[in-house]
Protein backbone atom coordinates (compact mmCIF):
# COMPACT_ATOMS: atom_id res chain seq x y z
CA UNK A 1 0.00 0.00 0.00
CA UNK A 2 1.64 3.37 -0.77
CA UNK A 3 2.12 6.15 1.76
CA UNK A 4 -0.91 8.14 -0.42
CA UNK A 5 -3.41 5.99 0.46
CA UNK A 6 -2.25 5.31 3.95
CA UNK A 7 -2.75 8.89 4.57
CA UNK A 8 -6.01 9.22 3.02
CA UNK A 9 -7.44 6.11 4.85
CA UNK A 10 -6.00 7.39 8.70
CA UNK A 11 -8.16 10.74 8.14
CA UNK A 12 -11.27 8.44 8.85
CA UNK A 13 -9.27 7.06 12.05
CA UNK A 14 -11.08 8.66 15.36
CA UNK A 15 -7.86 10.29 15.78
CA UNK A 16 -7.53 12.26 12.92
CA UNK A 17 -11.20 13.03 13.03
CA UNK A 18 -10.43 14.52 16.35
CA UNK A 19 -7.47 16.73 15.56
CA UNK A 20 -9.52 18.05 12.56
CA UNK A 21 -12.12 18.62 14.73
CA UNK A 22 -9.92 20.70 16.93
CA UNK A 23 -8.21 22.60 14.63
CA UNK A 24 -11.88 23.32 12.46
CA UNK A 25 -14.29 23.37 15.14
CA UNK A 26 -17.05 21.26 15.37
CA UNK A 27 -19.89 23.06 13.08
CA UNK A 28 -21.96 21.09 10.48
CA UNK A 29 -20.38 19.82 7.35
CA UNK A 30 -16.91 20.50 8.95
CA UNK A 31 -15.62 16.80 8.78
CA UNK A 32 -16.53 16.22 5.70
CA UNK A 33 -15.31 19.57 4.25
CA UNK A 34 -12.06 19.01 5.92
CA UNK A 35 -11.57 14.91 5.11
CA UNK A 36 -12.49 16.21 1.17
CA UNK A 37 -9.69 19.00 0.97
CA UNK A 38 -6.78 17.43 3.05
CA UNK A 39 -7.78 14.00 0.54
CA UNK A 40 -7.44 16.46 -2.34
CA UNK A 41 -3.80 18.10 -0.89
CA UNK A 42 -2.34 14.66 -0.54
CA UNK A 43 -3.86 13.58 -3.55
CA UNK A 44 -1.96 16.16 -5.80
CA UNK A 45 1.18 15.69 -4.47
CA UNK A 46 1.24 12.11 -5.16
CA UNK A 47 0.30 13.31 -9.01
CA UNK A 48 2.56 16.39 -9.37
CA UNK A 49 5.57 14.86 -6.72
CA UNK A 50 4.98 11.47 -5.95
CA UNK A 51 7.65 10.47 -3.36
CA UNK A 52 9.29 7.76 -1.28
CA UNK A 53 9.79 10.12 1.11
CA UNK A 54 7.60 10.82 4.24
CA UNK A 55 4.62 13.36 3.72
CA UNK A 56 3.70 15.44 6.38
CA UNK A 57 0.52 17.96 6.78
CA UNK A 58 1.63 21.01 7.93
CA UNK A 59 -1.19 24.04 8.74
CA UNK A 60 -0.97 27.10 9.49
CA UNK A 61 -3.90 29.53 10.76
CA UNK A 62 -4.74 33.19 9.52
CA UNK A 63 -5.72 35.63 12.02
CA UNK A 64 -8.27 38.02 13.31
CA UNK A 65 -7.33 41.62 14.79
CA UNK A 66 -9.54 41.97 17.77
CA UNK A 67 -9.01 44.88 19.20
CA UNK A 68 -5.68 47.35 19.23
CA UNK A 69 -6.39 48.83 15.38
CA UNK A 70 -2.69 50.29 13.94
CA UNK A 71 -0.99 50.13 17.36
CA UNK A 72 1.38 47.32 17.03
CA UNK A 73 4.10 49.46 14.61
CA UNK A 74 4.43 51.77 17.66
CA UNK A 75 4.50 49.51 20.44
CA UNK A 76 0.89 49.29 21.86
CA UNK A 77 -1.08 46.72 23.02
CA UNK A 78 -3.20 44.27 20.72
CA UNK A 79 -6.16 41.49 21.32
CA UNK A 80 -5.78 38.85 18.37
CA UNK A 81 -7.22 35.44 17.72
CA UNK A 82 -5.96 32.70 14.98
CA UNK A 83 -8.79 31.54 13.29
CA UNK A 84 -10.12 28.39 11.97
CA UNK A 85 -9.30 29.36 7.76
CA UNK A 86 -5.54 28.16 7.43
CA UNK A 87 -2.98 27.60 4.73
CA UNK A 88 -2.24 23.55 4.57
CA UNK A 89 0.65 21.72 2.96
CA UNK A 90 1.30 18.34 1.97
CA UNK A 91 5.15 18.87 2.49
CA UNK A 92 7.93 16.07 2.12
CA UNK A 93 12.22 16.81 2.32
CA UNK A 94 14.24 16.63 -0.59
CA UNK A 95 17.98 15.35 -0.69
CA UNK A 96 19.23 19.12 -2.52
CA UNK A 97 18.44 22.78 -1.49
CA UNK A 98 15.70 23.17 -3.95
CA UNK A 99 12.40 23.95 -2.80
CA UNK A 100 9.44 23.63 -4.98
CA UNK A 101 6.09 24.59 -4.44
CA UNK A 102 2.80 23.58 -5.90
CA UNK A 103 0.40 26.56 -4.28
CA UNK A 104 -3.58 25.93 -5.61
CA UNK A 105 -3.99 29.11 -7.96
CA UNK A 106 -0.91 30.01 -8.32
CA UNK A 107 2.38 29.62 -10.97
CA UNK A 108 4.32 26.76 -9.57
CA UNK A 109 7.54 27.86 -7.64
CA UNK A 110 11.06 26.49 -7.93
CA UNK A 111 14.09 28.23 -5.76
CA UNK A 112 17.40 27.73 -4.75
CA UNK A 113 18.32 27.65 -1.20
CA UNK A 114 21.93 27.82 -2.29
CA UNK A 115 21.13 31.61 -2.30
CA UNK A 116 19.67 33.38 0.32
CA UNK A 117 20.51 36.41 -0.25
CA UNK A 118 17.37 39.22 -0.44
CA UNK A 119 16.46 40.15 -4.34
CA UNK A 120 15.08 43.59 -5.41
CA UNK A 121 13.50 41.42 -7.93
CA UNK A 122 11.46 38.82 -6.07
CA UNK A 123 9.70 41.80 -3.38
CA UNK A 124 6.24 40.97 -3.24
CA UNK A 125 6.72 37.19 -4.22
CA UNK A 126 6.18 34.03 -2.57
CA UNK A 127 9.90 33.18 -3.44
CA UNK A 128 11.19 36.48 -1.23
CA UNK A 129 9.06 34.85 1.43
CA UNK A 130 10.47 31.65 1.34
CA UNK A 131 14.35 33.21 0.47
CA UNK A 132 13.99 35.18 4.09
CA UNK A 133 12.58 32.58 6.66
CA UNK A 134 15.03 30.18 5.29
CA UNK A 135 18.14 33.16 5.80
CA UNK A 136 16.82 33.80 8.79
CA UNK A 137 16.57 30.10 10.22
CA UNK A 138 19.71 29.73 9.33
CA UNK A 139 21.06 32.49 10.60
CA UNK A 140 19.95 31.69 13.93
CA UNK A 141 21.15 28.22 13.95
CA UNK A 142 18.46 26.25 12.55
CA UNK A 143 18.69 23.48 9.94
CA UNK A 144 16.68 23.94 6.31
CA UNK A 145 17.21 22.25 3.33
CA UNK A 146 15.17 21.37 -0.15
CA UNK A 147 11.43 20.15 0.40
CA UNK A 148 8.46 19.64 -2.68
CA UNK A 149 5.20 20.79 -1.58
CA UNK A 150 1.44 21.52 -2.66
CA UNK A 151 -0.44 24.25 -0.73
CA UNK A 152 -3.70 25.19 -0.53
CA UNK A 153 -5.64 28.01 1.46
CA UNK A 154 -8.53 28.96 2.85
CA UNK A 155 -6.93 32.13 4.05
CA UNK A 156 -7.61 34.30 1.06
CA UNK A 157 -5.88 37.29 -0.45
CA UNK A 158 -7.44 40.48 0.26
CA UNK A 159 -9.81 38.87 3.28
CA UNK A 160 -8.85 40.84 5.53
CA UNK A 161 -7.27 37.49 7.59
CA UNK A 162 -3.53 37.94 6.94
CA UNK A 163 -2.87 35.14 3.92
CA UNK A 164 0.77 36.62 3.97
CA UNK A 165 1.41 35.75 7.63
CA UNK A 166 -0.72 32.34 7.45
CA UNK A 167 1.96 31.56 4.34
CA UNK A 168 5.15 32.79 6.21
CA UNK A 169 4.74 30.80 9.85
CA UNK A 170 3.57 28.05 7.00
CA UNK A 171 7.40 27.98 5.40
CA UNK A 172 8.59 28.38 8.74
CA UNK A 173 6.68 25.57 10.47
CA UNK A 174 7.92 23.28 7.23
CA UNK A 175 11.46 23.77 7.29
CA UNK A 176 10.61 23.45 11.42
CA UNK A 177 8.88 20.13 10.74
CA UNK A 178 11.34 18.37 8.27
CA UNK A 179 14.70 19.76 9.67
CA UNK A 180 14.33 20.94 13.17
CA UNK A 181 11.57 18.21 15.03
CA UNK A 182 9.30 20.44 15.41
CA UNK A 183 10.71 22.46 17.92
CA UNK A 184 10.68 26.16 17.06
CA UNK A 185 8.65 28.49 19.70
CA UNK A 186 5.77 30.54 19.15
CA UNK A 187 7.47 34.05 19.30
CA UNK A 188 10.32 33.13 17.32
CA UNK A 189 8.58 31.98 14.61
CA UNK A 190 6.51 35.09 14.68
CA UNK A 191 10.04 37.38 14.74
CA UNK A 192 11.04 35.35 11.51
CA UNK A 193 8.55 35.67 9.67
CA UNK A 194 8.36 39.28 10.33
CA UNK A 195 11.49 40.08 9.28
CA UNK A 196 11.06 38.15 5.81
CA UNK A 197 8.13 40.33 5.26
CA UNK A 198 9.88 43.35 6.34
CA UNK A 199 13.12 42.36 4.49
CA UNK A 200 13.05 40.33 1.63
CA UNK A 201 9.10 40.80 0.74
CA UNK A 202 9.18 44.37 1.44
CA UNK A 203 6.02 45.63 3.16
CA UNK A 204 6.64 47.33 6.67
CA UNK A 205 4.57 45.45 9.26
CA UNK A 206 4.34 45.31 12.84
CA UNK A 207 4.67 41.54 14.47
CA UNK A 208 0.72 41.20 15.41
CA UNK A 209 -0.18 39.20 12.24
CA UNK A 210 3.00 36.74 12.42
CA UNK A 211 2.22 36.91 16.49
CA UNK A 212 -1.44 35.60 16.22
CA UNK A 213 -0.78 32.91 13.38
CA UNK A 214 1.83 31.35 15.25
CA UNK A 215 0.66 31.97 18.85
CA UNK A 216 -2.86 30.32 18.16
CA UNK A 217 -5.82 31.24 19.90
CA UNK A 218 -7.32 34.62 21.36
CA UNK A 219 -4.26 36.68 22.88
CA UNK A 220 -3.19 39.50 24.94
CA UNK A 221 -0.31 41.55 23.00
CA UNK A 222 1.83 44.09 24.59
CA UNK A 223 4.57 44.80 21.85
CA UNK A 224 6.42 47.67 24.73
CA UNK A 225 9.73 45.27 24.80
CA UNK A 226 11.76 44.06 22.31
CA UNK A 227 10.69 40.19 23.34
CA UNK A 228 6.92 40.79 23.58
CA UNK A 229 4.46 40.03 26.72
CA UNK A 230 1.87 37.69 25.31
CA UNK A 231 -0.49 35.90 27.37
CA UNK A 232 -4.16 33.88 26.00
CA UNK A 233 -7.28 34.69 27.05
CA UNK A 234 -9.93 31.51 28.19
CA UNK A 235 -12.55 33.19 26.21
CA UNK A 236 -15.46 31.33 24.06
CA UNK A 237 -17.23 33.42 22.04
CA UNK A 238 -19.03 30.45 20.55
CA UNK A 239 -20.10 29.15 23.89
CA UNK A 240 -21.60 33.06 24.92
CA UNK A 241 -23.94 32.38 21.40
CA UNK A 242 -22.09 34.98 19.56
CA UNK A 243 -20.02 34.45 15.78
CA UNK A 244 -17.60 36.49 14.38
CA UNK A 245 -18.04 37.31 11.33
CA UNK A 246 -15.91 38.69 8.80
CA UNK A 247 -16.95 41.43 6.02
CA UNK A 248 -14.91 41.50 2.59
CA UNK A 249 -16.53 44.62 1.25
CA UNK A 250 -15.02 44.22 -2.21
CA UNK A 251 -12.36 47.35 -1.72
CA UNK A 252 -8.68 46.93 -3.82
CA UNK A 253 -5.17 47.46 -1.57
CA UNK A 254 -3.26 48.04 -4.89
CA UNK A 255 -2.94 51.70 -4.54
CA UNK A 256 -2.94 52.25 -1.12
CA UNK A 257 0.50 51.26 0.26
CA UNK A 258 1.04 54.97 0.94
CA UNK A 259 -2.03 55.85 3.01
CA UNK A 260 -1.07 52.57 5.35
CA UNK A 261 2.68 53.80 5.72
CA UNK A 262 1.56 57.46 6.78
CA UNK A 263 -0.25 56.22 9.95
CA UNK A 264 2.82 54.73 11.45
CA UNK A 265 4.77 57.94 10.18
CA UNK A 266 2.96 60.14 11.58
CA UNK A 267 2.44 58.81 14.32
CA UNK A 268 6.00 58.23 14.89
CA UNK A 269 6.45 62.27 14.16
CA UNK A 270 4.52 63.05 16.94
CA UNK A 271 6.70 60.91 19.63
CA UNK A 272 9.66 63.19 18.03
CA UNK A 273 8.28 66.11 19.30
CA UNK A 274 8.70 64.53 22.41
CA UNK A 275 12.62 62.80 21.46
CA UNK A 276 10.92 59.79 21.41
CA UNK A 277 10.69 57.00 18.70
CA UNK A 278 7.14 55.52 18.88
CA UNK A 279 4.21 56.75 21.05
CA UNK A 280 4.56 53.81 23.48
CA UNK A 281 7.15 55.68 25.64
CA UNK A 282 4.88 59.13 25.44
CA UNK A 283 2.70 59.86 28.94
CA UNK A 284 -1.33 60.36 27.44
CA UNK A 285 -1.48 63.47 29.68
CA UNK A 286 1.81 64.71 27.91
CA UNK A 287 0.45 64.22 24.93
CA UNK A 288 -2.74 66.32 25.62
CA UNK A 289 -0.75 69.05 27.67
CA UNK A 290 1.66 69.45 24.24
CA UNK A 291 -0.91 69.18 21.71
CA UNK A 292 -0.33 73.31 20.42
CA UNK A 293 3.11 72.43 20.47
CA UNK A 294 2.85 69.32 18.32
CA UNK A 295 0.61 71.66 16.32
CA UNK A 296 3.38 74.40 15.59
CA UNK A 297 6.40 71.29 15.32
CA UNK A 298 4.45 70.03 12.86
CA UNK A 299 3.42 72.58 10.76
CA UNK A 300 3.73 71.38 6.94
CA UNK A 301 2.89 67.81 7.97
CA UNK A 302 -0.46 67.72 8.73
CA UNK A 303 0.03 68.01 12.25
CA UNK A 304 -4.19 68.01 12.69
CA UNK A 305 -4.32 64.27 11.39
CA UNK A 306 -0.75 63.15 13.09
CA UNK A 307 -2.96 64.29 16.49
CA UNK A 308 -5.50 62.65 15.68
CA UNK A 309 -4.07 59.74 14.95
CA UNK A 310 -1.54 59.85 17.67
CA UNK A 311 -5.10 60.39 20.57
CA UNK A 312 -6.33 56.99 19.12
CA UNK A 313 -3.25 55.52 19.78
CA UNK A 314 -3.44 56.24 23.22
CA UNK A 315 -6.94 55.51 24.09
CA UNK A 316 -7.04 52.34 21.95
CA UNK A 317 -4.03 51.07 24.46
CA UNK A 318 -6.35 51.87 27.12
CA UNK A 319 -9.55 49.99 25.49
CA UNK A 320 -7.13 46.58 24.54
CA UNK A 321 -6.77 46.40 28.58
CA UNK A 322 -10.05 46.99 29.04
CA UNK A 323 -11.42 44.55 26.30
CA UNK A 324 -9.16 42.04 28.17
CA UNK A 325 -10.75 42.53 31.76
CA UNK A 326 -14.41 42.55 30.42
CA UNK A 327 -13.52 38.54 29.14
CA UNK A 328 -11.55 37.85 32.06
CA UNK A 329 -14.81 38.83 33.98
CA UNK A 330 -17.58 37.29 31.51
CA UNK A 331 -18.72 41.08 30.81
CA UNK A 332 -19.56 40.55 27.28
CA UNK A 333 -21.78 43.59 27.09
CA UNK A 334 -18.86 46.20 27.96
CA UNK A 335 -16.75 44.02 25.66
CA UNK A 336 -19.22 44.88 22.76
CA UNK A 337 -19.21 48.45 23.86
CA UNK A 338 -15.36 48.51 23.75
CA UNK A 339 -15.07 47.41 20.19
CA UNK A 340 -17.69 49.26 19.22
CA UNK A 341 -16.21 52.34 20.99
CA UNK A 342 -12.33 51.36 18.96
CA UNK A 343 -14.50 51.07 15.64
CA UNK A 344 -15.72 54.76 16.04
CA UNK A 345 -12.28 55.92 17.21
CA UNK A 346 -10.68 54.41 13.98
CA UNK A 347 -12.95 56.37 11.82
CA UNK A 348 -13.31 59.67 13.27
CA UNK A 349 -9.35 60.00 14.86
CA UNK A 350 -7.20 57.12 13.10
CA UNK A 351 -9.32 57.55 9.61
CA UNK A 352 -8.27 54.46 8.21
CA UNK A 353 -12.16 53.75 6.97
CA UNK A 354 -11.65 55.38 3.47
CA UNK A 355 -9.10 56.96 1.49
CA UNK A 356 -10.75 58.49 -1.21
CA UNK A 357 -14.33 60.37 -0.51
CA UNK A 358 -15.67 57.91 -3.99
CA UNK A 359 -14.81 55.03 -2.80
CA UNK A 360 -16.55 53.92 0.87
CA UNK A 361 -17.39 50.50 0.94
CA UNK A 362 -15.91 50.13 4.58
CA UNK A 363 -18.57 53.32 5.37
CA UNK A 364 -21.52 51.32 3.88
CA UNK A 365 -20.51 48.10 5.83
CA UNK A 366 -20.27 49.70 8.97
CA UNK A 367 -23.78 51.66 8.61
CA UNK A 368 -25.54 48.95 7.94
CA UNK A 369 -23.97 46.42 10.53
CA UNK A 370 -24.71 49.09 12.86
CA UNK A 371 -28.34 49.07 11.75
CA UNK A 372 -28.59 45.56 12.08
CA UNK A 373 -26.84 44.91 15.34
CA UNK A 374 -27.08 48.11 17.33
CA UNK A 375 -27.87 46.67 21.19
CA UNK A 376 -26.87 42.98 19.92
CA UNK A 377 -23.26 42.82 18.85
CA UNK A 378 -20.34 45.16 17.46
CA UNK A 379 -18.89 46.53 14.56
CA UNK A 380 -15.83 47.94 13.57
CA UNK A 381 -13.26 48.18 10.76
CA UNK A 382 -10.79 45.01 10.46
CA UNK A 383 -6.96 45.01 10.18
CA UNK A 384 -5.28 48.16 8.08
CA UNK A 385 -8.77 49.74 7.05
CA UNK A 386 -8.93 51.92 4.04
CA UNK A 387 -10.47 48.96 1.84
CA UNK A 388 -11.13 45.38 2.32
CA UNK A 389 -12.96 43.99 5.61
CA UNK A 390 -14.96 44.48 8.75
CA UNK A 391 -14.65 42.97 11.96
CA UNK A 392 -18.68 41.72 13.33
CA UNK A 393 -20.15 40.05 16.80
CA UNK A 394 -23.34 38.91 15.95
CA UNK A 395 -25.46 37.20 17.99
CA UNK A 396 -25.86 33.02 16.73
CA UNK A 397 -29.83 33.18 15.94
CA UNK A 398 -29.11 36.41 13.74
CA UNK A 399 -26.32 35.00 11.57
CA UNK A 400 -28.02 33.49 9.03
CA UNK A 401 -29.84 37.04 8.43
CA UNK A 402 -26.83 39.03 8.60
CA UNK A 403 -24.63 37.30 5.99
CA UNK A 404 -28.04 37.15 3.63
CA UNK A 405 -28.09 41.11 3.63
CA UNK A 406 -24.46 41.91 3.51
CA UNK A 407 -24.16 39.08 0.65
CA UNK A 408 -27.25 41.42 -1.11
CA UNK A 409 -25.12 44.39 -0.98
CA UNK A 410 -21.64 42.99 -1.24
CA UNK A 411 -21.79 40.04 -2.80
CA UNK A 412 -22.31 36.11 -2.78
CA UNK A 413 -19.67 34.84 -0.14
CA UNK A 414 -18.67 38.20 1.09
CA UNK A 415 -19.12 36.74 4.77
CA UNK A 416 -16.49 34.82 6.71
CA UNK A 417 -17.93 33.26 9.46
CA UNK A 418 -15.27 32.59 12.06
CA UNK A 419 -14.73 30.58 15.12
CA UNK A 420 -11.25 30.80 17.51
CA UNK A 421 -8.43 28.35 16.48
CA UNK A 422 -7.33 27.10 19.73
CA UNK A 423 -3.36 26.60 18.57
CA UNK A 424 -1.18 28.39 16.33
CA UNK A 425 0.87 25.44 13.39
CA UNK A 426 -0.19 22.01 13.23
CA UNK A 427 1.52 19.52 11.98
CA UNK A 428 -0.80 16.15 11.48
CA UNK A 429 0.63 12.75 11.80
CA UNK A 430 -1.40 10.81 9.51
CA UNK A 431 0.91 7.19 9.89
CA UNK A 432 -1.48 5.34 11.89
């Protein structure tokens, strides 16, 4: 019997049912969902690989930003959650430095580990991705080498759910699997993927989307240090009746890589004003005592919006804590309040909701979430803002009525509905 069917035949084994169970949750059609993609994964790399070699499945979950909206790049405080969409592999070593990769959708890839150094060429590629986890990992004393694999996702591009960061702990947790037993901790794999996205890839990012992929389940973020505080929070949203639900509004990121970089910058130009590099280290009631100083400093840069953006800052630190002791104390009404209460704060201070006056999808989502939910659940804008997705709590007997009018305004399957991924990567033994 090959190793192909051995696989496929141990996902109907109670224990494999299990771990997809606790990796997927436990909602109808899950098992079956789950059994018919894996089946597929390992499937396709027997056609397009077929190996002697052990095949492992290797998953990795994207993420949902909670609460702390654009305070990670300055050293604030986040509440994060993987969730149960993921990026799976069917992964297996290869004897030379080559690694190939089979990703659904995409062109196939095929690079040289013999060369890690960081290409002006490859920014924005898969291959820059895979070029700076393995440089780092090796920098830092762990083992890579060559591996084939086919990849598939859930975690879509432009969801609002972090497919980059799902995809970087995903290399990371594969060279981790094959070459290093599996031994890699959370934050470190968070810091390396980071800095391939940073460095090779070429988008500035804080850690929080790396943090929550690789972490796994809700967490407490405090990004002050250099090594950051992270602690999880026993919280089940399912349990309290309540889904989270995801909004893809429809809105393009192409053209607005500048309007994401200016909220960090300015942001960062107001700590100057006070010789400091990032807000974190900046006393609230400073702030407010110096704000017609930081107006007259700033003159030129729109100091107006770098105060705004900079008093969000601040009181979204405040509301993260908060947010944290309403779950620790079962409060879910002031934890509703809370996010509600950020959402607002990212649209009238941070303005992150829209960039251009024409184009307002994020607007329309929020109105009419808030019309649907207002005294039930929360609403606010998800992740970077300026186009893409909203963050919803709506109640479990509403669900069902809520994606139907979103879908009739944004579109068939415009709705992720979420639940809480309880760990960070998986890696599935499937030899029974």
């Amino acid at each position: 019997m090959s190793q192909y069917v051995h696989m496929i035949r141990a996902l109907k084994t109670p224990t494999a049912i299990k771990r997809l169970a606790e990796l997927y949750g436990s909602r109808e059609g899950m098992l079956v969902e789950q059994t018919a993609r894996y089946t597929r994964t390992i499937k396709r790399h027997e056609e397009l690989i077929g190996t002697e070699s052990p095949v492992l499945m290797v998953s990795a979950p994207g993420r949902t930003e909670i609460g702390g909206n654009h305070t990670d790049h300055n050293k604030g405080m986040v509440l994060a959650a993987a969730v149960n969409l993921d990026a799976l592999a069917a992964v297996s070593g290869r004897t030379d430095a080559t690694v190939r990769i089979f990703s659904e959708g995409y062109a196939p890839l095929d690079i040289s580990l013999e060369d890690l150094e960081a290409k002006k060429a490859e920014e924005g590629s898969s291959a820059a991705i895979i070029r700076g986890v393995a440089f780092k990992m090796k920098e830092l004393g762990y083992q890579i080498g060559g591996f084939d694999a086919v990849v598939t996702s859930t975690v879509r591009g432009g969801s609002g759910l972090s497919s980059s960061a799902a995809f970087e702990v995903l290399v990371c947790s594969m060279f981790d699997a094959l070459y290093n037993g599996w031994r890699m901790e959370a934050k470190e794999r968070a810091q390396i993927s980071r800095f391939a996205e940073n460095v090779y890839f070429g988008k500035p990012s804080g850690l929080m989307d790396q943090m929550a992929s690789s972490v796994g389940g809700l967490t407490f973020m405090d990004f002050k240090e250099e090594n950051p505080h992270i602690a999880g929070i026993n919280y089940n949203f399912a349990q309290k009746d309540m889904a989270l639900v995801v909004i893809n509004t429809g809105g393009g990121h192409d053209d607005l890589t500048h309007d994401y970089a200016a909220i960090p910058q300015e942001m960062r130009l107001v700590a100057e004003c006070f010789g400091e590099e990032t807000l974190r280290r900046v006393r609230p009631e400073q702030f407010m005592q110096s704000i017609p100083l930081i107006r007259e400093t700033l003159q030129g840069q729109n100091p107006e919006r770098c105060i705004l953006r900079a008093a969000h800052y601040f009181t979204e630190n405040k509301r993260v804590e908060a947010e944290v002791n309403a779950l620790k104390h079962d409060d879910l009404d002031s934890f509703l309040r809370l996010i509600i209460e950020s959402g607002r704060s990212s649209f009238t201070y941070l303005q992150n909701v829209f960039a251009k006056p024409e184009k307002q999808e994020l607007s329309l989502a929020l109105m009419l979430a808030e019309t649907k939910l207002q005294g039930a659940g929360a609403w606010r804008v998800h992740g970077g803002g300026f186009a893409g997705t909203t963050l919803n709590f709506v109640p479990q007997k509403d669900v069902n009525d809520f994606v139907h009018s979103m879908e009739a305004v944004f579109g068939e399957y415009c709705c992720n509905v979420l639940a809480i991924r309880p760990e960070g990567p998986a890696f599935l033994s499937l030899d029974e």
